[in-house]
PDB file of N, CA and C in Angstrom:
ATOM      1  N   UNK A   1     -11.318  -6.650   6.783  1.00  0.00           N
ATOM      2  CA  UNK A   1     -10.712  -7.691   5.979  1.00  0.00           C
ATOM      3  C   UNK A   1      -9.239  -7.825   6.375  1.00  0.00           C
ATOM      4  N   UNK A   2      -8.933  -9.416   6.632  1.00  0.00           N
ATOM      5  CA  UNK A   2      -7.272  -9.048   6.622  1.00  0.00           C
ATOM      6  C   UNK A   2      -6.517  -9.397   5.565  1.00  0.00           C
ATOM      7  N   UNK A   3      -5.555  -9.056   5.633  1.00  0.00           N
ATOM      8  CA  UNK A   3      -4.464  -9.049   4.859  1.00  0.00           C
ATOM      9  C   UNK A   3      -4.013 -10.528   4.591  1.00  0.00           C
ATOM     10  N   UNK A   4      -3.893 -10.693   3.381  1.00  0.00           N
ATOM     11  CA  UNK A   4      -3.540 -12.584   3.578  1.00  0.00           C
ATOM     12  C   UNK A   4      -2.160 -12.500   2.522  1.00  0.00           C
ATOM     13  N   UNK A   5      -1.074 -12.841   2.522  1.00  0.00           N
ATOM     14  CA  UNK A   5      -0.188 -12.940   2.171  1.00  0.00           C
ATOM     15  C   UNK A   5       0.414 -13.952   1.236  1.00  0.00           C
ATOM     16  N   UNK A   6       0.611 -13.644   0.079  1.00  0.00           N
ATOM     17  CA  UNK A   6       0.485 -14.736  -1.363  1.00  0.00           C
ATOM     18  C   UNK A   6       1.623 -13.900  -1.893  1.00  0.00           C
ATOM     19  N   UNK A   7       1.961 -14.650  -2.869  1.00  0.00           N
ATOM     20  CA  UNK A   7       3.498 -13.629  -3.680  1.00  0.00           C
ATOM     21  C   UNK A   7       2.002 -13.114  -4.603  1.00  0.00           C
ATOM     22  N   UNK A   8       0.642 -13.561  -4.923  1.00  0.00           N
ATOM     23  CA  UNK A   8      -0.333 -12.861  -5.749  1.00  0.00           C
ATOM     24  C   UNK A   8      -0.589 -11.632  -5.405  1.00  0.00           C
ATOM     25  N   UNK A   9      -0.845 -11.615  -4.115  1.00  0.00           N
ATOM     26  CA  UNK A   9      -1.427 -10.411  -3.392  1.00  0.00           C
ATOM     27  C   UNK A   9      -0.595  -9.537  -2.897  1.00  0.00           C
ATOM     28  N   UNK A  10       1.372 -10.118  -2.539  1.00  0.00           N
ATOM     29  CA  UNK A  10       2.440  -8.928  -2.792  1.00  0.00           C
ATOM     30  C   UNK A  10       2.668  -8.568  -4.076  1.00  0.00           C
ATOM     31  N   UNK A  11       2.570  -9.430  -5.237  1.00  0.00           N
ATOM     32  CA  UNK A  11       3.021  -8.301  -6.577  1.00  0.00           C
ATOM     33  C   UNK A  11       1.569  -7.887  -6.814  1.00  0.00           C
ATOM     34  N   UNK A  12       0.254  -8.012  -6.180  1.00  0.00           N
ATOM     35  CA  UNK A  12      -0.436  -6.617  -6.727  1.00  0.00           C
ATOM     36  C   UNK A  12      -0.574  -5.506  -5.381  1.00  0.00           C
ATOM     37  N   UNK A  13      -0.098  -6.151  -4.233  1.00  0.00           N
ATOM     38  CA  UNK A  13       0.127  -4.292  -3.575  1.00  0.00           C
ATOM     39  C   UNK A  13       1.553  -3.426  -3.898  1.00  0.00           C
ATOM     40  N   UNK A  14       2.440  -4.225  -4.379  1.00  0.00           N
ATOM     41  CA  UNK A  14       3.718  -3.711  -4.769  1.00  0.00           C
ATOM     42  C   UNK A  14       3.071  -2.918  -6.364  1.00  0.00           C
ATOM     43  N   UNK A  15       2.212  -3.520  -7.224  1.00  0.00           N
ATOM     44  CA  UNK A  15       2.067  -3.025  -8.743  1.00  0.00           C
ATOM     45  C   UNK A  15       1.144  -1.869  -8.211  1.00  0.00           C
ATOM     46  N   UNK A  16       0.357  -1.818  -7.229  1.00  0.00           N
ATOM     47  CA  UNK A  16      -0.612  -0.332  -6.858  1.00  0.00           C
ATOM     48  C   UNK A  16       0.044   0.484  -6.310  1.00  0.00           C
ATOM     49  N   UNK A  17       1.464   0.329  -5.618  1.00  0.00           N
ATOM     50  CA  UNK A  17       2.534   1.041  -5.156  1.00  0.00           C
ATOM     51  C   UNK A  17       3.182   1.768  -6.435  1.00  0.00           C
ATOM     52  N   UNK A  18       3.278   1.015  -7.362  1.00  0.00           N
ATOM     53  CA  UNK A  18       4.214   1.476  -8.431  1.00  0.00           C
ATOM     54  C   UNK A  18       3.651   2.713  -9.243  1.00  0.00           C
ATOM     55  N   UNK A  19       2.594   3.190  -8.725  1.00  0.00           N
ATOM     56  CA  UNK A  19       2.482   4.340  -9.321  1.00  0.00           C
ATOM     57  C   UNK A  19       2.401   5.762  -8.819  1.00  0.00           C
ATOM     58  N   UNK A  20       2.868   6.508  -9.739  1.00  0.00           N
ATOM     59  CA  UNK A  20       3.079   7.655  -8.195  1.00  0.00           C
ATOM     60  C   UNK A  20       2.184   8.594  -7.634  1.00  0.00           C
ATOM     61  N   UNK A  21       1.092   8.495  -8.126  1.00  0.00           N
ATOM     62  CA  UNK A  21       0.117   9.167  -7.616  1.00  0.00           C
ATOM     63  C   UNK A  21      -0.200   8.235  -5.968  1.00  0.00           C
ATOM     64  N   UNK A  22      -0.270   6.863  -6.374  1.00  0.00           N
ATOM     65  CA  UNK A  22      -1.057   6.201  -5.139  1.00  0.00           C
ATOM     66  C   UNK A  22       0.118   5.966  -4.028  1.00  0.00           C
ATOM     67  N   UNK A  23       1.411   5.706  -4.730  1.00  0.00           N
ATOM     68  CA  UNK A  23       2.676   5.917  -3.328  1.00  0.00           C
ATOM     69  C   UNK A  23       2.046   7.076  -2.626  1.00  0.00           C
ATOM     70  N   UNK A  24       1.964   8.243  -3.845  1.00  0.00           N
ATOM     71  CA  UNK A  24       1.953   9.658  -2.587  1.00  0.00           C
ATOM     72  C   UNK A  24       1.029   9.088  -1.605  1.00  0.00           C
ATOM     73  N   UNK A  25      -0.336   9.278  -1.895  1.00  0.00           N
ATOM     74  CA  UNK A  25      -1.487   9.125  -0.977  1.00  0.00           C
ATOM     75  C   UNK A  25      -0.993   8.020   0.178  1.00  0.00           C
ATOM     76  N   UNK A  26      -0.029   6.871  -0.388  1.00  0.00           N
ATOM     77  CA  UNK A  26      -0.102   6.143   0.444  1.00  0.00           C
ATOM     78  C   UNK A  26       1.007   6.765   1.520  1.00  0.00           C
ATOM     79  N   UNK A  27       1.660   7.241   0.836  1.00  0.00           N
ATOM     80  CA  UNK A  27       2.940   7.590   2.096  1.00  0.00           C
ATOM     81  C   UNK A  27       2.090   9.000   3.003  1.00  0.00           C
ATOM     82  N   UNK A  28       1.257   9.505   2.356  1.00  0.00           N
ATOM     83  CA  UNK A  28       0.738  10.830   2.958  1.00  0.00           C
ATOM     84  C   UNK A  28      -0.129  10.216   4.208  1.00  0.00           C
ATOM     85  N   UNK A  29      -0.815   8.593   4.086  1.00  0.00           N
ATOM     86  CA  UNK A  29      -1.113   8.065   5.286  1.00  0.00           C
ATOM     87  C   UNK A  29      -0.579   7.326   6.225  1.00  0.00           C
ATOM     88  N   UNK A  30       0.371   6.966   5.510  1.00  0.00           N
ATOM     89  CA  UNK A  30       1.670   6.438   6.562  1.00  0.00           C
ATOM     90  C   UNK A  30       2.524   7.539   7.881  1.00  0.00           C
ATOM     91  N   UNK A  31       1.958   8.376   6.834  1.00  0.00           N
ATOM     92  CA  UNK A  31       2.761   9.820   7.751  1.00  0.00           C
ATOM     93  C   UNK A  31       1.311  10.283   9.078  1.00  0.00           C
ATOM     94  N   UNK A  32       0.237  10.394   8.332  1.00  0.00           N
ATOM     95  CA  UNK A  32      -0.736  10.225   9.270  1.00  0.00           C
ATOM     96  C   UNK A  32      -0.925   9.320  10.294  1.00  0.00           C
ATOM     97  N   UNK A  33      -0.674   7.999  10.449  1.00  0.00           N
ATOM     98  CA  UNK A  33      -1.006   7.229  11.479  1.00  0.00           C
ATOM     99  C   UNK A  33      -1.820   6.518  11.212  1.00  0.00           C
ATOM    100  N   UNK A  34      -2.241   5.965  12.332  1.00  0.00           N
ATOM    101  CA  UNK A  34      -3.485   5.091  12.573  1.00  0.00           C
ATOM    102  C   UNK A  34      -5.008   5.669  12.605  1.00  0.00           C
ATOM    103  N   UNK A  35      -4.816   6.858  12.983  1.00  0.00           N
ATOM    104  CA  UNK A  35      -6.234   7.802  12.589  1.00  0.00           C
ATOM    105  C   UNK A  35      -6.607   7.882  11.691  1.00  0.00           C
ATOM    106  N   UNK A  36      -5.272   7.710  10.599  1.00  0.00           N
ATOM    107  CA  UNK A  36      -6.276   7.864   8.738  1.00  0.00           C
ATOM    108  C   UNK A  36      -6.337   9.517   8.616  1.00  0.00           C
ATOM    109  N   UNK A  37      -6.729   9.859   7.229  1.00  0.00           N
ATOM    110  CA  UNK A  37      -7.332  11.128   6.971  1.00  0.00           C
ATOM    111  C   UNK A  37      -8.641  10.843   6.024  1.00  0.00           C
ATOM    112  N   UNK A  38      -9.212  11.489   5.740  1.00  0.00           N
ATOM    113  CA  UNK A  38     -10.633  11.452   4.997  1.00  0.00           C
ATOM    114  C   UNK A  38     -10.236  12.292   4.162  1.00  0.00           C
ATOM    115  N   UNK A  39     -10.942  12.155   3.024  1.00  0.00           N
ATOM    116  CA  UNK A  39     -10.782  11.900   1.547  1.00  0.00           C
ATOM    117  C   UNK A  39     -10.394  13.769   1.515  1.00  0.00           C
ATOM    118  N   UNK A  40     -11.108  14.093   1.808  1.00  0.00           N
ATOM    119  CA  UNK A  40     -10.893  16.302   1.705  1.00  0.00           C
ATOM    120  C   UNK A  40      -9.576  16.600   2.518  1.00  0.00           C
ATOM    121  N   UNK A  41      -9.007  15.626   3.413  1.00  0.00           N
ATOM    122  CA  UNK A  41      -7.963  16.387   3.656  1.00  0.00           C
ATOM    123  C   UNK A  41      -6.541  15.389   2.920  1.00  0.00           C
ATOM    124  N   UNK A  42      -6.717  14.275   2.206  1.00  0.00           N
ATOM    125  CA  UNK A  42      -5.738  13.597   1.338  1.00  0.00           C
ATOM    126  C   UNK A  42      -6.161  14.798  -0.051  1.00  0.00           C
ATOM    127  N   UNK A  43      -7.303  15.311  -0.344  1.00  0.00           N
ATOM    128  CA  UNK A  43      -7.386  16.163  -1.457  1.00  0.00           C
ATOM    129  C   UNK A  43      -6.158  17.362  -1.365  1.00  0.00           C
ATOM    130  N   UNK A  44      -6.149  17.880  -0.245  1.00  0.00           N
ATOM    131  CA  UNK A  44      -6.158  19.406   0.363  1.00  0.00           C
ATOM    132  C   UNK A  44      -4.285  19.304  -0.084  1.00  0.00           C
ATOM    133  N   UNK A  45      -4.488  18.283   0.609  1.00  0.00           N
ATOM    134  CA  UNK A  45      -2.248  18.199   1.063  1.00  0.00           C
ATOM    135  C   UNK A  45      -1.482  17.611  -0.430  1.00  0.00           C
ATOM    136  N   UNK A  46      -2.745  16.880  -1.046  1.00  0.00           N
ATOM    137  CA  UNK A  46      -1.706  16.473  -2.581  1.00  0.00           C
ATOM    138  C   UNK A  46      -2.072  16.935  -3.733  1.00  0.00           C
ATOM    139  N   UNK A  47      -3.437  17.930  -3.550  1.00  0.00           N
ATOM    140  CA  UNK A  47      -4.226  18.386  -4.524  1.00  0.00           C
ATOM    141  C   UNK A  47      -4.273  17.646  -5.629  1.00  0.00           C
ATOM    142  N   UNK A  48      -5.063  16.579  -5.550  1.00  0.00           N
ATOM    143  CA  UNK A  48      -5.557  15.760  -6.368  1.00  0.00           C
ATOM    144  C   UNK A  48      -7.000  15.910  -6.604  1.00  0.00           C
ATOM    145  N   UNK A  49      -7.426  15.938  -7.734  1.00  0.00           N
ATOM    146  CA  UNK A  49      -8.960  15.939  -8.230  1.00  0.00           C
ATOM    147  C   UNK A  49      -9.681  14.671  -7.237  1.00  0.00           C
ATOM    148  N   UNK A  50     -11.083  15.053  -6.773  1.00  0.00           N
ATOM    149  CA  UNK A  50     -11.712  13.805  -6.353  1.00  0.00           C
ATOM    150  C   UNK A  50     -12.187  12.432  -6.903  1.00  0.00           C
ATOM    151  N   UNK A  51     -12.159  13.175  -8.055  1.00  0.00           N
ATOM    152  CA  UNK A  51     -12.572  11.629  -9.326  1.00  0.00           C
ATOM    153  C   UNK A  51     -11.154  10.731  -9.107  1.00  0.00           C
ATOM    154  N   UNK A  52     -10.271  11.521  -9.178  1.00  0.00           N
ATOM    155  CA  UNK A  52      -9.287  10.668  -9.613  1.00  0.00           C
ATOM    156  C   UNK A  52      -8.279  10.035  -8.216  1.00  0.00           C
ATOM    157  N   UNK A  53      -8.499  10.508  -7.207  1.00  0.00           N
ATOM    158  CA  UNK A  53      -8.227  10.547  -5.839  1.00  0.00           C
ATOM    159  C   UNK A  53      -9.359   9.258  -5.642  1.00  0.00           C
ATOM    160  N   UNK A  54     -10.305   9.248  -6.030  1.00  0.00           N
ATOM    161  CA  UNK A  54     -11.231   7.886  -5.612  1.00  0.00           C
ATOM    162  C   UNK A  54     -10.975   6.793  -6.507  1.00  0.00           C
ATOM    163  N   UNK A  55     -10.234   7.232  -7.617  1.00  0.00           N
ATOM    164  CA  UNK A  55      -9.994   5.882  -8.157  1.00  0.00           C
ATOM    165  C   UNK A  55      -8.528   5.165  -7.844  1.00  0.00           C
ATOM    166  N   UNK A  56      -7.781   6.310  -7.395  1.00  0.00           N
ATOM    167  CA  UNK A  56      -6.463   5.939  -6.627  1.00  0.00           C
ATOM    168  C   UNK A  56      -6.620   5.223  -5.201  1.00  0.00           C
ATOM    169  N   UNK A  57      -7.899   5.650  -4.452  1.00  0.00           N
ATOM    170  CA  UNK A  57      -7.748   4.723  -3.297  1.00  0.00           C
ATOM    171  C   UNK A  57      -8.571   3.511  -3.382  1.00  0.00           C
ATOM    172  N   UNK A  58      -9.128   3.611  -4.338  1.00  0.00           N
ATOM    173  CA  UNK A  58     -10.281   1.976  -4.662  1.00  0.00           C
ATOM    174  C   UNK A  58      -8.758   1.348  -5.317  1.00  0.00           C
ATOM    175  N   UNK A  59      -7.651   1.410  -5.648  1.00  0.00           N
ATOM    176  CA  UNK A  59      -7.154   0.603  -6.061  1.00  0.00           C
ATOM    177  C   UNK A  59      -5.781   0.376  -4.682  1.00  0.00           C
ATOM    178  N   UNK A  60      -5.741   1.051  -3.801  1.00  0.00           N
ATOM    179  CA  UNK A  60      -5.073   0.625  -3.032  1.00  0.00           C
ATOM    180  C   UNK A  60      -5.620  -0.107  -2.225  1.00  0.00           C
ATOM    181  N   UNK A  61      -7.257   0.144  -2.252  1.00  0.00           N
ATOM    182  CA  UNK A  61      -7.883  -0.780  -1.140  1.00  0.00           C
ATOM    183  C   UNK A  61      -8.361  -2.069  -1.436  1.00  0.00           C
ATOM    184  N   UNK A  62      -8.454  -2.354  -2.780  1.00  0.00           N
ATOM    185  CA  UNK A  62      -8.271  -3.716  -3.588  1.00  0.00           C
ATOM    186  C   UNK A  62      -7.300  -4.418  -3.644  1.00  0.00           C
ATOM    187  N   UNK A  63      -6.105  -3.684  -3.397  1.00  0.00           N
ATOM    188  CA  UNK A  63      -4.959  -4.062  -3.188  1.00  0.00           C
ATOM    189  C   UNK A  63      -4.477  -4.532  -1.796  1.00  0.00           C
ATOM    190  N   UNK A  64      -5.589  -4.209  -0.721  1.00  0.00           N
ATOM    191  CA  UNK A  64      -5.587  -4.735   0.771  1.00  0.00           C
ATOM    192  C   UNK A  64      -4.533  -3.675   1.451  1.00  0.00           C
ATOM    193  N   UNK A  65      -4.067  -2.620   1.029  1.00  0.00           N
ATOM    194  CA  UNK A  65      -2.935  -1.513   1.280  1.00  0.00           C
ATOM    195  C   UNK A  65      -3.665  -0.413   2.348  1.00  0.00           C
ATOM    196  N   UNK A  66      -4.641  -0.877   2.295  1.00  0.00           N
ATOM    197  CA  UNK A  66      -5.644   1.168   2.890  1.00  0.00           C
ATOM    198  C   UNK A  66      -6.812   0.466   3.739  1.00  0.00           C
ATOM    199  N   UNK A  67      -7.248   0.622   4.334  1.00  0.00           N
ATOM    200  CA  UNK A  67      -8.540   0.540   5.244  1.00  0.00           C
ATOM    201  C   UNK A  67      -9.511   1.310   5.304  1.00  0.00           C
ATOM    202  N   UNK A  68     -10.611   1.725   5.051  1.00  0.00           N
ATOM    203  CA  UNK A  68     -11.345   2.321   4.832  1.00  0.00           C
ATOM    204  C   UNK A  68     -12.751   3.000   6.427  1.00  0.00           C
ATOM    205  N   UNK A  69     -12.811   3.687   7.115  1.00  0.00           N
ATOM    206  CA  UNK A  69     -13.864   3.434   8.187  1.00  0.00           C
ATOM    207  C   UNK A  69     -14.635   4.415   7.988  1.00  0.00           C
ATOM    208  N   UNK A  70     -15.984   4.606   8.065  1.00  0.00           N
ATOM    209  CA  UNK A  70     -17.152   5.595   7.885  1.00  0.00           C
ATOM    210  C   UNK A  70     -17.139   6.098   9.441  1.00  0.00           C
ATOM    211  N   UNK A  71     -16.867   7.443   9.532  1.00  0.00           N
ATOM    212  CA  UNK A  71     -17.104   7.681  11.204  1.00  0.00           C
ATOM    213  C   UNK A  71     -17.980   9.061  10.363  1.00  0.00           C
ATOM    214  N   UNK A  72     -19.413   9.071  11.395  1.00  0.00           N
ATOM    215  CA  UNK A  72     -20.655   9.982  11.146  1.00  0.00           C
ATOM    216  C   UNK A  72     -21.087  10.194   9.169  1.00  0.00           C
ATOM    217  N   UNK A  73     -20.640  11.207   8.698  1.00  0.00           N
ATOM    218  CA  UNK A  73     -20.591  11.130   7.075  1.00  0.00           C
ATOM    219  C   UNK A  73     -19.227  11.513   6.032  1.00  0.00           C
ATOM    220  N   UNK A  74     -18.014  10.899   7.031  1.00  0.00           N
ATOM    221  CA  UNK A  74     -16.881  11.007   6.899  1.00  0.00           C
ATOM    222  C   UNK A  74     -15.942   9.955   6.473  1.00  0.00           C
ATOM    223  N   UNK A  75     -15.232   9.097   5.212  1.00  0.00           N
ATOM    224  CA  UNK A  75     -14.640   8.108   5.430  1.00  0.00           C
ATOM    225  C   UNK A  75     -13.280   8.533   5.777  1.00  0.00           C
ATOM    226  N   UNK A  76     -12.430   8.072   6.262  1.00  0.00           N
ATOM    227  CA  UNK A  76     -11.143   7.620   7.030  1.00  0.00           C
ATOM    228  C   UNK A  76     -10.567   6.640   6.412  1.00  0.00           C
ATOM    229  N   UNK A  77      -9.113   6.986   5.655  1.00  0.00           N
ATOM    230  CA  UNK A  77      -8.103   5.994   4.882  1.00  0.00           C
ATOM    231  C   UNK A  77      -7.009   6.102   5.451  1.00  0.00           C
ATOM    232  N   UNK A  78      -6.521   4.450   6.092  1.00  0.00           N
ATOM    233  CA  UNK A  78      -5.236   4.482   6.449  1.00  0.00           C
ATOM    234  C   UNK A  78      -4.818   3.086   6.335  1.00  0.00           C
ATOM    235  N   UNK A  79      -3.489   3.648   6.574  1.00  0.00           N
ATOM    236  CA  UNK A  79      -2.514   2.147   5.417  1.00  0.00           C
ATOM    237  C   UNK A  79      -2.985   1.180   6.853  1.00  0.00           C
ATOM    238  N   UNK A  80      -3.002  -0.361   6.153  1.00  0.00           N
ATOM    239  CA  UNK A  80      -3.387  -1.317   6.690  1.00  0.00           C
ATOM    240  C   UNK A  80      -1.678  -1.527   7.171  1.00  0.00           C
ATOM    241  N   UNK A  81      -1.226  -1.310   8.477  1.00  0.00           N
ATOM    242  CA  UNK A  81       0.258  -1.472   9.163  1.00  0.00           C
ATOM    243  C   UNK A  81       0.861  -2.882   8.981  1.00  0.00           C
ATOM    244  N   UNK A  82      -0.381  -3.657   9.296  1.00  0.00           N
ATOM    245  CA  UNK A  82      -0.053  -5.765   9.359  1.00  0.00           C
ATOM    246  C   UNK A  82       0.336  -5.731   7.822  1.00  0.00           C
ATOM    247  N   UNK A  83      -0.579  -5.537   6.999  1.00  0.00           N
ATOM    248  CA  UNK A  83      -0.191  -5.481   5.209  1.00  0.00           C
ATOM    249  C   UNK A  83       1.261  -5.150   4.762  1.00  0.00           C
ATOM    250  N   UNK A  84       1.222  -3.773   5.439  1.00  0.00           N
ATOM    251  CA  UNK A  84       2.311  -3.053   5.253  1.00  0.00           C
ATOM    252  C   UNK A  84       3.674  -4.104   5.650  1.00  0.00           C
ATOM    253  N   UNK A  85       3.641  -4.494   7.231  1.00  0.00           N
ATOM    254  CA  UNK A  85       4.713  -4.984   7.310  1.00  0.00           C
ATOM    255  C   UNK A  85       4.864  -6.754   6.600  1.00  0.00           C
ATOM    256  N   UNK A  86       3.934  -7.209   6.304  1.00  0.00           N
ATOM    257  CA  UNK A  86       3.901  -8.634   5.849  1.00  0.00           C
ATOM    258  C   UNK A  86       4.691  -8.307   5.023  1.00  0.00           C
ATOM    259  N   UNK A  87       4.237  -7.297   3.791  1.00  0.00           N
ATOM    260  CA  UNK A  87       5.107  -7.186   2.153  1.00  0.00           C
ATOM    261  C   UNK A  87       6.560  -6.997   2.578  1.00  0.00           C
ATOM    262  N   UNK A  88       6.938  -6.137   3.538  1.00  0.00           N
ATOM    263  CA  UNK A  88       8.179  -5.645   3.616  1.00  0.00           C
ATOM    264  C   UNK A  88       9.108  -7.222   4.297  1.00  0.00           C
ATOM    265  N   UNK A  89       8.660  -7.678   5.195  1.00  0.00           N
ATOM    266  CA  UNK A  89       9.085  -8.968   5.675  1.00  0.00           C
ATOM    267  C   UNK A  89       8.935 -10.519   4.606  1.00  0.00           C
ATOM    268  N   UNK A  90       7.926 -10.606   3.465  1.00  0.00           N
ATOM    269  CA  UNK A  90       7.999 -10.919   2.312  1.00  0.00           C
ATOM    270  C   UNK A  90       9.699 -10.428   1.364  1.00  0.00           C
ATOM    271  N   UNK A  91       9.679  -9.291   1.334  1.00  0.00           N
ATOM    272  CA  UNK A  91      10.783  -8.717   0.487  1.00  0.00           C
ATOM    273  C   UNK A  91      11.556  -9.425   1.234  1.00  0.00           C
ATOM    274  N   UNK A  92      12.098  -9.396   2.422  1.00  0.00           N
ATOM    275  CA  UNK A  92      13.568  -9.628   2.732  1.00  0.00           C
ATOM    276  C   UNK A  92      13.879 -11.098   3.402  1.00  0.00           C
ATOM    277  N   UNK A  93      12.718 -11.668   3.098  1.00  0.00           N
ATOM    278  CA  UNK A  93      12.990 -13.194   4.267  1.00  0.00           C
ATOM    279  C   UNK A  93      14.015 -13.970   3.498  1.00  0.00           C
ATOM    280  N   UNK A  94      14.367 -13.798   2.520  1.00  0.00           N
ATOM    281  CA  UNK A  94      15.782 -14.568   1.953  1.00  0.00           C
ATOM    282  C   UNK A  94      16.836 -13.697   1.617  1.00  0.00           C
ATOM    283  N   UNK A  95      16.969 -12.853   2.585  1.00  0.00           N
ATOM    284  CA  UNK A  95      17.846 -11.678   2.303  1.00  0.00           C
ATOM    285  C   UNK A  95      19.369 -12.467   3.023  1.00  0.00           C
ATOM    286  N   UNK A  96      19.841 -12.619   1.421  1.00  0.00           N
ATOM    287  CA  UNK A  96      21.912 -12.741   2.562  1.00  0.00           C
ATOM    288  C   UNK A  96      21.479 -14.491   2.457  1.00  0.00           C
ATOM    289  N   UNK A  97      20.868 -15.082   1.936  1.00  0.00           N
ATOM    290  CA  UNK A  97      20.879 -16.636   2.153  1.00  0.00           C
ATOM    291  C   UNK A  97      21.686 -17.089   1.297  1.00  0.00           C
ATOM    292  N   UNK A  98      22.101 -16.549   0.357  1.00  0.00           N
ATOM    293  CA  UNK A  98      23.002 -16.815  -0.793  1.00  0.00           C
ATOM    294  C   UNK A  98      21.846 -17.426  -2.225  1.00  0.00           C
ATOM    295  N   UNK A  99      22.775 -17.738  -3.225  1.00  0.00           N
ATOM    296  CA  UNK A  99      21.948 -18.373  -4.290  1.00  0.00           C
ATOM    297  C   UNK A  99      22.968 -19.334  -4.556  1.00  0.00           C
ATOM    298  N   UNK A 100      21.940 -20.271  -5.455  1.00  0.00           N
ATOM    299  CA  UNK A 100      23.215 -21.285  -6.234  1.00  0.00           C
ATOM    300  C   UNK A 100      23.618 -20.570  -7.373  1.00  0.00           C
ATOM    301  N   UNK A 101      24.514 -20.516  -8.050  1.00  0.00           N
ATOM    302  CA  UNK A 101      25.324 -20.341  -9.323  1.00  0.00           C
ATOM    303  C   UNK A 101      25.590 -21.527  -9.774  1.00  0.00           C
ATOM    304  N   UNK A 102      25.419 -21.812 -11.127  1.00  0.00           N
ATOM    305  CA  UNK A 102      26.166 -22.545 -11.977  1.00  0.00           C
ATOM    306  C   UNK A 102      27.406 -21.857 -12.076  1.00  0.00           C
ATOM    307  N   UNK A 103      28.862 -23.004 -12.060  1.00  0.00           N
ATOM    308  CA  UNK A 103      30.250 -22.832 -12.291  1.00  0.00           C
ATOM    309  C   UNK A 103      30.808 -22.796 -13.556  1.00  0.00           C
ATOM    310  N   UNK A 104      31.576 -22.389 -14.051  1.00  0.00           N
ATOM    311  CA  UNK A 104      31.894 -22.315 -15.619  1.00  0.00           C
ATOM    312  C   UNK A 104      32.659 -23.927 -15.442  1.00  0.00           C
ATOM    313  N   UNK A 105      32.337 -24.696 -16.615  1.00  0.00           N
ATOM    314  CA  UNK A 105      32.931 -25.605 -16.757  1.00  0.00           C
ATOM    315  C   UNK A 105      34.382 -25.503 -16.968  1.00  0.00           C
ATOM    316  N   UNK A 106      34.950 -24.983 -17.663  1.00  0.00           N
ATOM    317  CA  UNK A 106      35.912 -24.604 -18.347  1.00  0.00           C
ATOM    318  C   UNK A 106      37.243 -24.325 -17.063  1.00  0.00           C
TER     319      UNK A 106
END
């Protein structure tokens, strides 16, 4: 699936960011790469319960944030990079353009 870019679909990967269980996981695959890790070794490094570790990455991956791949009876989660950088290039494309202000009359 790709990543499609809406201010809808940046304030809900920014609102699945905002919590800190799923930052960790997410930054713990950012630090991993493009290989991903599978679900026992995101358990191992943040010691998170599996119940609750699966409901943290069903919501990053609803969120279009994580990628998911089945290799043999193994899944593989890693941050979607294009996603990643759309939001961040979203954040700043009017960065320094100025704003209007209203002037005090007075």
């Amino acid at each position: 699936m790709t990543f499609v870019l809406t201010s809808d679909s940046a304030a809900k990967a920014l609102a699945a960011l905002g919590h800190e269980a799923r930052l960790s996981v997410y930054r713990l695959m950012v630090r991993a790469g493009h290989d991903g890790l599978n679900i026992s070794d995101i358990q191992e490094q943040l010691d998170i319960p599996a119940s609750t570790l699966a409901h943290h990455l069903r919501a990053l991956v609803q969120a279009g944030l994580v990628l998911q791949e089945k290799r043999g009876r193994e899944i593989f989660n890693r941050p979607d990079f294009d996603a990643m950088d759309q939001i961040a290039k979203f954040l700043m494309e009017e960065c320094c353009q100025g704003v209007t202000r209203k002037t005090d009359a007075a």
